[in-house]
PDB file of N, CA and C in Angstrom:
ATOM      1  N   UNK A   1       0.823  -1.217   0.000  1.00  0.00           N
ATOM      2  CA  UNK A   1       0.000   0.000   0.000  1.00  0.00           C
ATOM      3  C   UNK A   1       0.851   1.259   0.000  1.00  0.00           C
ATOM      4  N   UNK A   2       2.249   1.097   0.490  1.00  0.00           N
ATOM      5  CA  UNK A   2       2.598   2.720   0.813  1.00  0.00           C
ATOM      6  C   UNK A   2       3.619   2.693  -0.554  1.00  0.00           C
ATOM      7  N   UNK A   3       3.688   1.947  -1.327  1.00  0.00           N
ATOM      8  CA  UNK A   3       4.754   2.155  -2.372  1.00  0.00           C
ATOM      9  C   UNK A   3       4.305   3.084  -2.536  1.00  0.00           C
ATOM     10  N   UNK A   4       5.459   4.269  -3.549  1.00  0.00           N
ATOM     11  CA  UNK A   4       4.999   5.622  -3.610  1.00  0.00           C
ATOM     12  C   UNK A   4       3.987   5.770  -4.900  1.00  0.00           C
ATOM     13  N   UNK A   5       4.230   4.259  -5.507  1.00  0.00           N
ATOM     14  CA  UNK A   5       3.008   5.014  -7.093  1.00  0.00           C
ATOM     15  C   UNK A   5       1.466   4.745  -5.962  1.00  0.00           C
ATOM     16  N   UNK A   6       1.614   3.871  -5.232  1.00  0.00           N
ATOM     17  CA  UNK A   6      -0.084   3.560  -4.313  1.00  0.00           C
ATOM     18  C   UNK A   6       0.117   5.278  -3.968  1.00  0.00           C
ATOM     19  N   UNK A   7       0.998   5.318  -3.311  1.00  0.00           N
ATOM     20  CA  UNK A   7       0.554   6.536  -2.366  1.00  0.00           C
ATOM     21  C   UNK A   7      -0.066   7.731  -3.574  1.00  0.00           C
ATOM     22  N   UNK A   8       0.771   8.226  -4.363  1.00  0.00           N
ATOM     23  CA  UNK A   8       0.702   8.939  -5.418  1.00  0.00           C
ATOM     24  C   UNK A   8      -0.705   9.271  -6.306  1.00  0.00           C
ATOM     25  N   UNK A   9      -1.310   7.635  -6.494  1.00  0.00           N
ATOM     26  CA  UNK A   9      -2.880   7.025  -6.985  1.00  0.00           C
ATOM     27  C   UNK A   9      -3.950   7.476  -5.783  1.00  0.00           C
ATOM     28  N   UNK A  10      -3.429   7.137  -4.253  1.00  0.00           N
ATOM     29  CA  UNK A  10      -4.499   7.772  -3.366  1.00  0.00           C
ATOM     30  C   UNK A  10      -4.685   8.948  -3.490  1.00  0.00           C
ATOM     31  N   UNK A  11      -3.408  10.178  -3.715  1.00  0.00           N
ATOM     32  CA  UNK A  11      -3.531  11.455  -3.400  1.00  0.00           C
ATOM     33  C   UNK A  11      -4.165  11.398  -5.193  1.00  0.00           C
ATOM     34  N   UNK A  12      -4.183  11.116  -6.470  1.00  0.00           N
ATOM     35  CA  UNK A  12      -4.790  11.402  -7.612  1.00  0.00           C
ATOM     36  C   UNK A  12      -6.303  11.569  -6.875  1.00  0.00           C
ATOM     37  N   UNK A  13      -6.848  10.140  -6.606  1.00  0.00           N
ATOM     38  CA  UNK A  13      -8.120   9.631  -6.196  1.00  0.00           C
ATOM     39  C   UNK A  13      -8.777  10.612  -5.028  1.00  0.00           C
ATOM     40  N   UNK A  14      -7.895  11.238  -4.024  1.00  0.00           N
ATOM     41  CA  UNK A  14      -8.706  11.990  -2.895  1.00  0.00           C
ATOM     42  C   UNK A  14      -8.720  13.456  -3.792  1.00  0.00           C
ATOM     43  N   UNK A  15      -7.633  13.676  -4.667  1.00  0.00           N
ATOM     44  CA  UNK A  15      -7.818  15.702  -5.158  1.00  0.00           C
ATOM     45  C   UNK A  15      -8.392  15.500  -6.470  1.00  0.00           C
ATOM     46  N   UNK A  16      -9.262  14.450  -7.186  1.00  0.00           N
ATOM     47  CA  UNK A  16      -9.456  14.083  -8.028  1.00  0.00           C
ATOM     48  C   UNK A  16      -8.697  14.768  -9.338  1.00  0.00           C
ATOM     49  N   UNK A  17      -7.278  14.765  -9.470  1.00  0.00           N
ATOM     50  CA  UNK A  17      -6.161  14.531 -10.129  1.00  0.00           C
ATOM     51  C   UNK A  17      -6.745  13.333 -11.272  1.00  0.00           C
ATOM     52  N   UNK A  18      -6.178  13.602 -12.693  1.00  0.00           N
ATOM     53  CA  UNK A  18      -6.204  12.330 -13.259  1.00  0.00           C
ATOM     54  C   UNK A  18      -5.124  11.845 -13.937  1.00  0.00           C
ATOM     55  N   UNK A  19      -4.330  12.703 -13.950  1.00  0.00           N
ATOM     56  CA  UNK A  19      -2.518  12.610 -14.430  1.00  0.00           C
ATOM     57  C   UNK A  19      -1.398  13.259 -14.272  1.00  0.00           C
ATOM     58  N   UNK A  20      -0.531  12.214 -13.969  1.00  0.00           N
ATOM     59  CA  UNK A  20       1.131  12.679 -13.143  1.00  0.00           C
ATOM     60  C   UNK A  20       1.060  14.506 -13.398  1.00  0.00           C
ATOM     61  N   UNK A  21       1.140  14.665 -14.814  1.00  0.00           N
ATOM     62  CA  UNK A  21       0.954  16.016 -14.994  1.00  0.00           C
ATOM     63  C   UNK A  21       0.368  17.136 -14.253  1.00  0.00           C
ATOM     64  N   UNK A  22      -0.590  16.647 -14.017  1.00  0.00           N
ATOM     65  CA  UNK A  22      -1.363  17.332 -13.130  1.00  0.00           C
ATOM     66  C   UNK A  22      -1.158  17.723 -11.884  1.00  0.00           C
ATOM     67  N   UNK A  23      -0.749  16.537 -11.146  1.00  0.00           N
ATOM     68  CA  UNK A  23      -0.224  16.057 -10.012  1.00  0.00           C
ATOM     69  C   UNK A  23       1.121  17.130 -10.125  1.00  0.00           C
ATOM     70  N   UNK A  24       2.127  16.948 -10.590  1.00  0.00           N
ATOM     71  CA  UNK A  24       3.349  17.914 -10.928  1.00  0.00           C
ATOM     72  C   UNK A  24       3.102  19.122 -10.882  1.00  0.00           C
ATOM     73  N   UNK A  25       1.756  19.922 -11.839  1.00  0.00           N
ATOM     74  CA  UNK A  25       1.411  21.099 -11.626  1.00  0.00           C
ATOM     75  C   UNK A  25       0.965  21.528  -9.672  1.00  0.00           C
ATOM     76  N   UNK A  26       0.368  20.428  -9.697  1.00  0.00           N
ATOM     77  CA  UNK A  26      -0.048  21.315  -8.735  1.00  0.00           C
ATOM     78  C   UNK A  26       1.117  21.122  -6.852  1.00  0.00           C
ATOM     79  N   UNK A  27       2.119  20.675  -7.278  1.00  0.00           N
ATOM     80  CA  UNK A  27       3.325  20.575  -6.443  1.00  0.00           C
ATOM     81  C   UNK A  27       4.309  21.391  -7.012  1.00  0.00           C
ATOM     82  N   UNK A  28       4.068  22.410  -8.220  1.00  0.00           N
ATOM     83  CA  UNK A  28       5.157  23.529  -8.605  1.00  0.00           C
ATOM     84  C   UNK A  28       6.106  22.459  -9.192  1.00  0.00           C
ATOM     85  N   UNK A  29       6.122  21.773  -9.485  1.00  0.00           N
ATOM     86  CA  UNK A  29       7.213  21.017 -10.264  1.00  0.00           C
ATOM     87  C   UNK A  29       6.876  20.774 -11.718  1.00  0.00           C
ATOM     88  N   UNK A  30       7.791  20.351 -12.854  1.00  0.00           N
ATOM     89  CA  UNK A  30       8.082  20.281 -14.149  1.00  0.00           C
ATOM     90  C   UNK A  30       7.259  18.796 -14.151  1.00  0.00           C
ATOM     91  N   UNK A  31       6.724  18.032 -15.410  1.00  0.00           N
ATOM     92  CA  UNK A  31       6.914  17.456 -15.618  1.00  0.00           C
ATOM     93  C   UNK A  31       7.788  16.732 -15.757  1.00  0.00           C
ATOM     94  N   UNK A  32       8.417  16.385 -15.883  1.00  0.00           N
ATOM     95  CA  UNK A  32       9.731  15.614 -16.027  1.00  0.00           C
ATOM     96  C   UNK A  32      10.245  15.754 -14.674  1.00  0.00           C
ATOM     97  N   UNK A  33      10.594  16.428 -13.829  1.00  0.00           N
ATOM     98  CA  UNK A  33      11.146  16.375 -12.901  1.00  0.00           C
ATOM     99  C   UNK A  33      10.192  15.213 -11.857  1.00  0.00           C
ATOM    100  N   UNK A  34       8.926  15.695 -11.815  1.00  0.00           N
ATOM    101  CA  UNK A  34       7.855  14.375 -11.435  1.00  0.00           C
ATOM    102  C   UNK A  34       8.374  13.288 -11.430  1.00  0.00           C
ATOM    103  N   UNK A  35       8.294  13.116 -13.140  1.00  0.00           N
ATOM    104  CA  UNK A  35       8.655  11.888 -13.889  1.00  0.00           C
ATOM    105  C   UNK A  35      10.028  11.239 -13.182  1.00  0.00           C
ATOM    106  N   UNK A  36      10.851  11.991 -13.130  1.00  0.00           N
ATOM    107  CA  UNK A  36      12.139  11.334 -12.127  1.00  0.00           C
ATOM    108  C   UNK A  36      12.302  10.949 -11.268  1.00  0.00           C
ATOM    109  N   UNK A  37      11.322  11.810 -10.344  1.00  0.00           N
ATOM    110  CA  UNK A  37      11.418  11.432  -8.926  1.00  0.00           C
ATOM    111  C   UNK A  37      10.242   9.930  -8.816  1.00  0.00           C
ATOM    112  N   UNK A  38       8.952   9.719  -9.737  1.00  0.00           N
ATOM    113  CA  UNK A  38       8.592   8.349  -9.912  1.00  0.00           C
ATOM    114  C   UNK A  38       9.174   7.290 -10.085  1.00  0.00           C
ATOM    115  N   UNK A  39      10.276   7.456 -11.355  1.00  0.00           N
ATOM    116  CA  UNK A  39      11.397   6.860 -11.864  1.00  0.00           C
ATOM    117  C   UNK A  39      12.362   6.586 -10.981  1.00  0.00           C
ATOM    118  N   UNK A  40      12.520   7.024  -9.763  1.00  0.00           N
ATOM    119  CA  UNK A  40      13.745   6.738  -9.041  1.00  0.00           C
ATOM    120  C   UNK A  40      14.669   7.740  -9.591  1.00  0.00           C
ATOM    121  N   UNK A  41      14.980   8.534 -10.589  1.00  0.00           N
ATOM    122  CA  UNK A  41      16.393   8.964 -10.777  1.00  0.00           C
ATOM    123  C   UNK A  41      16.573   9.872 -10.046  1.00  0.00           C
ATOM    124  N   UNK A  42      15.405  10.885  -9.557  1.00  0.00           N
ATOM    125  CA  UNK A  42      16.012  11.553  -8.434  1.00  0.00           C
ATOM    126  C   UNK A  42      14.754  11.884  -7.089  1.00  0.00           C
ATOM    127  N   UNK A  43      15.969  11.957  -5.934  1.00  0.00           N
ATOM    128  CA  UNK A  43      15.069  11.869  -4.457  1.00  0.00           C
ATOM    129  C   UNK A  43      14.147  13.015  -5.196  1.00  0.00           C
ATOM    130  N   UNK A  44      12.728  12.859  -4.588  1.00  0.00           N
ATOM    131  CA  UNK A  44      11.760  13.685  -4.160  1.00  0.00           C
ATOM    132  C   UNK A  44      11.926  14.753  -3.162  1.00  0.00           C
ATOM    133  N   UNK A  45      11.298  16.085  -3.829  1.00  0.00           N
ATOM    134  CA  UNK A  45      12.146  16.915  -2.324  1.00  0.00           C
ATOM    135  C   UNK A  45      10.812  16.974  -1.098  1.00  0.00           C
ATOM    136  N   UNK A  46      11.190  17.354   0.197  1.00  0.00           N
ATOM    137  CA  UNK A  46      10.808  17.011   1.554  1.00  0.00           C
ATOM    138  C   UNK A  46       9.270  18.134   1.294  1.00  0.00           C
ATOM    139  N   UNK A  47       9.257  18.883   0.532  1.00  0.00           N
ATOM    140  CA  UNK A  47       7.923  19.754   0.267  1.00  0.00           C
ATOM    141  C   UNK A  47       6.829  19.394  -0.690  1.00  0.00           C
ATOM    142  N   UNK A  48       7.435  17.941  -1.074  1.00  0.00           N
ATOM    143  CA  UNK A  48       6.151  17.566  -2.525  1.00  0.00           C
ATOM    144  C   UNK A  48       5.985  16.284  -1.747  1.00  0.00           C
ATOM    145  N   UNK A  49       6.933  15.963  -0.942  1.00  0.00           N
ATOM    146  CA  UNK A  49       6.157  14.720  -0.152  1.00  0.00           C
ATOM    147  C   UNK A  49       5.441  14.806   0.782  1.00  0.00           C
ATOM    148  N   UNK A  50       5.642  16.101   1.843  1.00  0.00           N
ATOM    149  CA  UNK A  50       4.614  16.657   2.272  1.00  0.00           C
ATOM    150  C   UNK A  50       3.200  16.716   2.098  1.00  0.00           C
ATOM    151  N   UNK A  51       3.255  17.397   0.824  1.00  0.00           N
ATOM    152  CA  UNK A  51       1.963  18.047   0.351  1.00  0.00           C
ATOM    153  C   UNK A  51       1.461  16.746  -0.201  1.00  0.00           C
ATOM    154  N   UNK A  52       2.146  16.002  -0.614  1.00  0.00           N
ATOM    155  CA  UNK A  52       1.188  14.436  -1.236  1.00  0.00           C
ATOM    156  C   UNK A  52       0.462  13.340  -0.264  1.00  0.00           C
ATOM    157  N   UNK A  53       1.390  13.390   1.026  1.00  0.00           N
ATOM    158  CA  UNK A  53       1.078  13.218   2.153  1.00  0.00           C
ATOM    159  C   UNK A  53      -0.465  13.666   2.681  1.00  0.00           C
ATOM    160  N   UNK A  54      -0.251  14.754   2.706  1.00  0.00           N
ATOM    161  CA  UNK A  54      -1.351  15.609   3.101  1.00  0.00           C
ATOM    162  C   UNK A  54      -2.582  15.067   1.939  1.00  0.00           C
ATOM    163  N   UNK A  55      -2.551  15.957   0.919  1.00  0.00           N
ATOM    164  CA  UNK A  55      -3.658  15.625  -0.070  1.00  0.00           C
ATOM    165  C   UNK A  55      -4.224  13.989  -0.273  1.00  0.00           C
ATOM    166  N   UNK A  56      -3.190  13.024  -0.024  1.00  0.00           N
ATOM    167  CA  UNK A  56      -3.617  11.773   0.624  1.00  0.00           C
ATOM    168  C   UNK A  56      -3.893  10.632   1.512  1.00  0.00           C
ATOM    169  N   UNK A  57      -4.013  11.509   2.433  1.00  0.00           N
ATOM    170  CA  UNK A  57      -3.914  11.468   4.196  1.00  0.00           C
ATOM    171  C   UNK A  57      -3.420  10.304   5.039  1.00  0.00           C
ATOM    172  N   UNK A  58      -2.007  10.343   4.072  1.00  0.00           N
ATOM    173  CA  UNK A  58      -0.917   9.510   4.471  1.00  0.00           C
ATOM    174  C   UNK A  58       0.082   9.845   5.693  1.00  0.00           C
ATOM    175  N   UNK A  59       0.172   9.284   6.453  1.00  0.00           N
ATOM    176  CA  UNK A  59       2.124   9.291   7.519  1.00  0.00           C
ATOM    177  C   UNK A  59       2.755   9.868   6.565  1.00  0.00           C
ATOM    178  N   UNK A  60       3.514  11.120   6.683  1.00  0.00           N
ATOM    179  CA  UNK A  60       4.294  11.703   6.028  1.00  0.00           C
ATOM    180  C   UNK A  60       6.011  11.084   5.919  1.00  0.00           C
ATOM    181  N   UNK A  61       6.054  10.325   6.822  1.00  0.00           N
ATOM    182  CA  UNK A  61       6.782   9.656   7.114  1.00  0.00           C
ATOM    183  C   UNK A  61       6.690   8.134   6.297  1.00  0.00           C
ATOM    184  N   UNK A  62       5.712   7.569   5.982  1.00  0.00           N
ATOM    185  CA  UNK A  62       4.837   6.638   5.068  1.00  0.00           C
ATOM    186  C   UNK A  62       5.828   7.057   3.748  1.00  0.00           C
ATOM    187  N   UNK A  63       5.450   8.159   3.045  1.00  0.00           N
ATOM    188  CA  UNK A  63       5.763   8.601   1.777  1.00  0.00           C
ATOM    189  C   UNK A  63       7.357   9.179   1.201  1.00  0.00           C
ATOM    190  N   UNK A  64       7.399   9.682   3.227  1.00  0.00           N
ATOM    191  CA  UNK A  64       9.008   9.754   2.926  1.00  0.00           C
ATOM    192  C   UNK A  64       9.847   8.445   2.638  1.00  0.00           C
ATOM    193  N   UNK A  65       9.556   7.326   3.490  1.00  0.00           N
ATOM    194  CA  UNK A  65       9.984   5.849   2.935  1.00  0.00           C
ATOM    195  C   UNK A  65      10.009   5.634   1.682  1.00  0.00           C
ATOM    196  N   UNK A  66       8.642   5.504   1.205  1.00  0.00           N
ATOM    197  CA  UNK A  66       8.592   4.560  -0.061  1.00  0.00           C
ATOM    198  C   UNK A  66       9.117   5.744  -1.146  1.00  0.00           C
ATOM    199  N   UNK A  67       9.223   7.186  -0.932  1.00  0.00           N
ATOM    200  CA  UNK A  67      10.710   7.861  -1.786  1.00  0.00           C
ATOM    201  C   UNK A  67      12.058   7.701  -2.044  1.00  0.00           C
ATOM    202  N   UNK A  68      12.279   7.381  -0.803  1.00  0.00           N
ATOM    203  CA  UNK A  68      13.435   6.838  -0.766  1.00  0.00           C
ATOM    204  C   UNK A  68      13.776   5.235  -1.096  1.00  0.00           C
ATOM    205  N   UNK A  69      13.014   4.007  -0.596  1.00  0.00           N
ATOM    206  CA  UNK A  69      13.166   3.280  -1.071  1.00  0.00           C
ATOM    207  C   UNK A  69      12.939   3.179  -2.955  1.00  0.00           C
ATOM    208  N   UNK A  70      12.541   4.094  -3.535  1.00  0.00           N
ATOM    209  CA  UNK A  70      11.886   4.060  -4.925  1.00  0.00           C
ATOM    210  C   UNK A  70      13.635   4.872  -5.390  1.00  0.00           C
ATOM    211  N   UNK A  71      14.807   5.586  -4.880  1.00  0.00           N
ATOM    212  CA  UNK A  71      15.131   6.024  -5.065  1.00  0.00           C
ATOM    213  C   UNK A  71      16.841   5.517  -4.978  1.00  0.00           C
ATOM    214  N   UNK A  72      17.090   5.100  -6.620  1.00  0.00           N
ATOM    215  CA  UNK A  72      17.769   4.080  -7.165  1.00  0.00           C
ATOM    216  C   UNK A  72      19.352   4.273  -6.372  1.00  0.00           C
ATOM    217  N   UNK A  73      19.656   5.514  -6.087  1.00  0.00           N
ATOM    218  CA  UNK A  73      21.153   6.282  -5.553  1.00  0.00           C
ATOM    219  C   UNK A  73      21.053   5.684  -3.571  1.00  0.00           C
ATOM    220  N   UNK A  74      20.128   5.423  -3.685  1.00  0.00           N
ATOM    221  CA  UNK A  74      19.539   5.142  -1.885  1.00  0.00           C
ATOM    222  C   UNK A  74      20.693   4.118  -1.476  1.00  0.00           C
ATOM    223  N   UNK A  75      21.750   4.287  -0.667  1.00  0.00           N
ATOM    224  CA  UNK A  75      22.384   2.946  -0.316  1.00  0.00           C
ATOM    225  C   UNK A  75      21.411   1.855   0.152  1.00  0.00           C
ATOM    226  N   UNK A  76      21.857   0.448  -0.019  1.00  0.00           N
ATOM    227  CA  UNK A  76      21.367  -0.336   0.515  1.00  0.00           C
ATOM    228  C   UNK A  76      21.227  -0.798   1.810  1.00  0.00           C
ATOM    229  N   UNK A  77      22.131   0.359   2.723  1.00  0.00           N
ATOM    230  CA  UNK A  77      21.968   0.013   4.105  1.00  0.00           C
ATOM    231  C   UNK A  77      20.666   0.376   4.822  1.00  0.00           C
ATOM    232  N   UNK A  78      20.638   1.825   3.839  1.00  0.00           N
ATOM    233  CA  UNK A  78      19.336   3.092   3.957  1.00  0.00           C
ATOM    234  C   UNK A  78      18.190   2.370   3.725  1.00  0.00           C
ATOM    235  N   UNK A  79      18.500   1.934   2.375  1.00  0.00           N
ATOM    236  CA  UNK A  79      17.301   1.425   1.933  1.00  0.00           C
ATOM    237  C   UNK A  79      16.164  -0.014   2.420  1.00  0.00           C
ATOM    238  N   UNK A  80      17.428  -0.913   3.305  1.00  0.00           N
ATOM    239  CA  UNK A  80      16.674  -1.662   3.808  1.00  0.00           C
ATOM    240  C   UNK A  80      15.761  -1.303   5.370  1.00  0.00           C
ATOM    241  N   UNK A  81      16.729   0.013   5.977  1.00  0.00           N
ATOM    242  CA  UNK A  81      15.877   0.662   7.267  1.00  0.00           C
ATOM    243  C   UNK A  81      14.765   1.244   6.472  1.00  0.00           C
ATOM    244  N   UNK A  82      14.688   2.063   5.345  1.00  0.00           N
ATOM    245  CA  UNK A  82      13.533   2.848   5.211  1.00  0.00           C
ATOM    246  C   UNK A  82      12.512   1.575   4.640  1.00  0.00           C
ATOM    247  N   UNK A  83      12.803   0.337   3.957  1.00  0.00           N
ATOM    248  CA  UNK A  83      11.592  -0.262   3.786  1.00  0.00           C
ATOM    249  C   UNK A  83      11.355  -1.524   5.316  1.00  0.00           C
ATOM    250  N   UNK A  84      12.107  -1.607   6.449  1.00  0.00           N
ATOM    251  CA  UNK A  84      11.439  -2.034   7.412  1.00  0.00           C
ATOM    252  C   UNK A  84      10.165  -0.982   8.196  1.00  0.00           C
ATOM    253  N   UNK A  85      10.508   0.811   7.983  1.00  0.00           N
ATOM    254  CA  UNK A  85      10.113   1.604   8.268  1.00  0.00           C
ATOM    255  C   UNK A  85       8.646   1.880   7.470  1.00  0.00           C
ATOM    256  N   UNK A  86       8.387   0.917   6.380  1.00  0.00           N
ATOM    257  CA  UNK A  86       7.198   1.129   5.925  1.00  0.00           C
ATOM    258  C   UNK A  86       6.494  -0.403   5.989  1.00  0.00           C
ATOM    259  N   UNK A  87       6.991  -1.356   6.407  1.00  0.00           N
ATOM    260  CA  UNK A  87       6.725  -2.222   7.063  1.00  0.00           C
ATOM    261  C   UNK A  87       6.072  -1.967   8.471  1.00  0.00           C
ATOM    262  N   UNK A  88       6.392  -1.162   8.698  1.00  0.00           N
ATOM    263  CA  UNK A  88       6.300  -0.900  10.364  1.00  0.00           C
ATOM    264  C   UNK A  88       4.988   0.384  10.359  1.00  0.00           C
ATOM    265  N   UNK A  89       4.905   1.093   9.384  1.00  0.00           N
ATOM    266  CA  UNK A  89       3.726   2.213   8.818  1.00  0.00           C
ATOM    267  C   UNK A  89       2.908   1.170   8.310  1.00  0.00           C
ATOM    268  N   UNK A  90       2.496  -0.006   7.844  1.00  0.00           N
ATOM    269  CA  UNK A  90       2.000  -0.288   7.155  1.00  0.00           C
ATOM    270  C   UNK A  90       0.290  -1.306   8.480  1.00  0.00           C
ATOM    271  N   UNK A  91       1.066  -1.469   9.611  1.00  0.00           N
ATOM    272  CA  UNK A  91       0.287  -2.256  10.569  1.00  0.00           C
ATOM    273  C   UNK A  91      -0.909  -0.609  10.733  1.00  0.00           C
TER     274      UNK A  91
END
């Protein structure tokens, strides 16, 4: 549930959003830059996970995980605390 495209689909579904695009507009970000931070190529910054958080009345902490775990540069030491950490959001 908290992978970030779920999380991403809740906040579409609660601001009735119907594409990434959209979603991007309304977090001040580029398309493409969106697109990256979905993609893993680059971290999500701490103010669009926020606000996605919010608009999908997620643990902000929930979304900060599954960013980082989605986020290909993430060491693997990181990456296995932040996905026990959404293991642990997920009860």
């Amino acid at each position: 549930m908290y992978e970030l495209d779920s999380i991403v689909n809740l906040y579409k579904a609660r601001t009735g959003v119907k594409r990434d695009k959209e979603v991007a507009a309304r977090l001040h970000l580029s398309p493409a830059a969106f697109s990256n931070y979905m993609q893993g190529l680059n971290l999500m910054p701490q103010f669009a996970i926020a606000q996605i958080s919010e608009g999908a009345g997620v643990d902000p902490m929930a979304t900060m995980a599954a960013a980082n775990v989605t986020y290909k540069k993430t060491p693997e030491e990181e990456r296995s605390w932040w996905m026990a950490k959404l293991e642990n959001l997920r009860i």
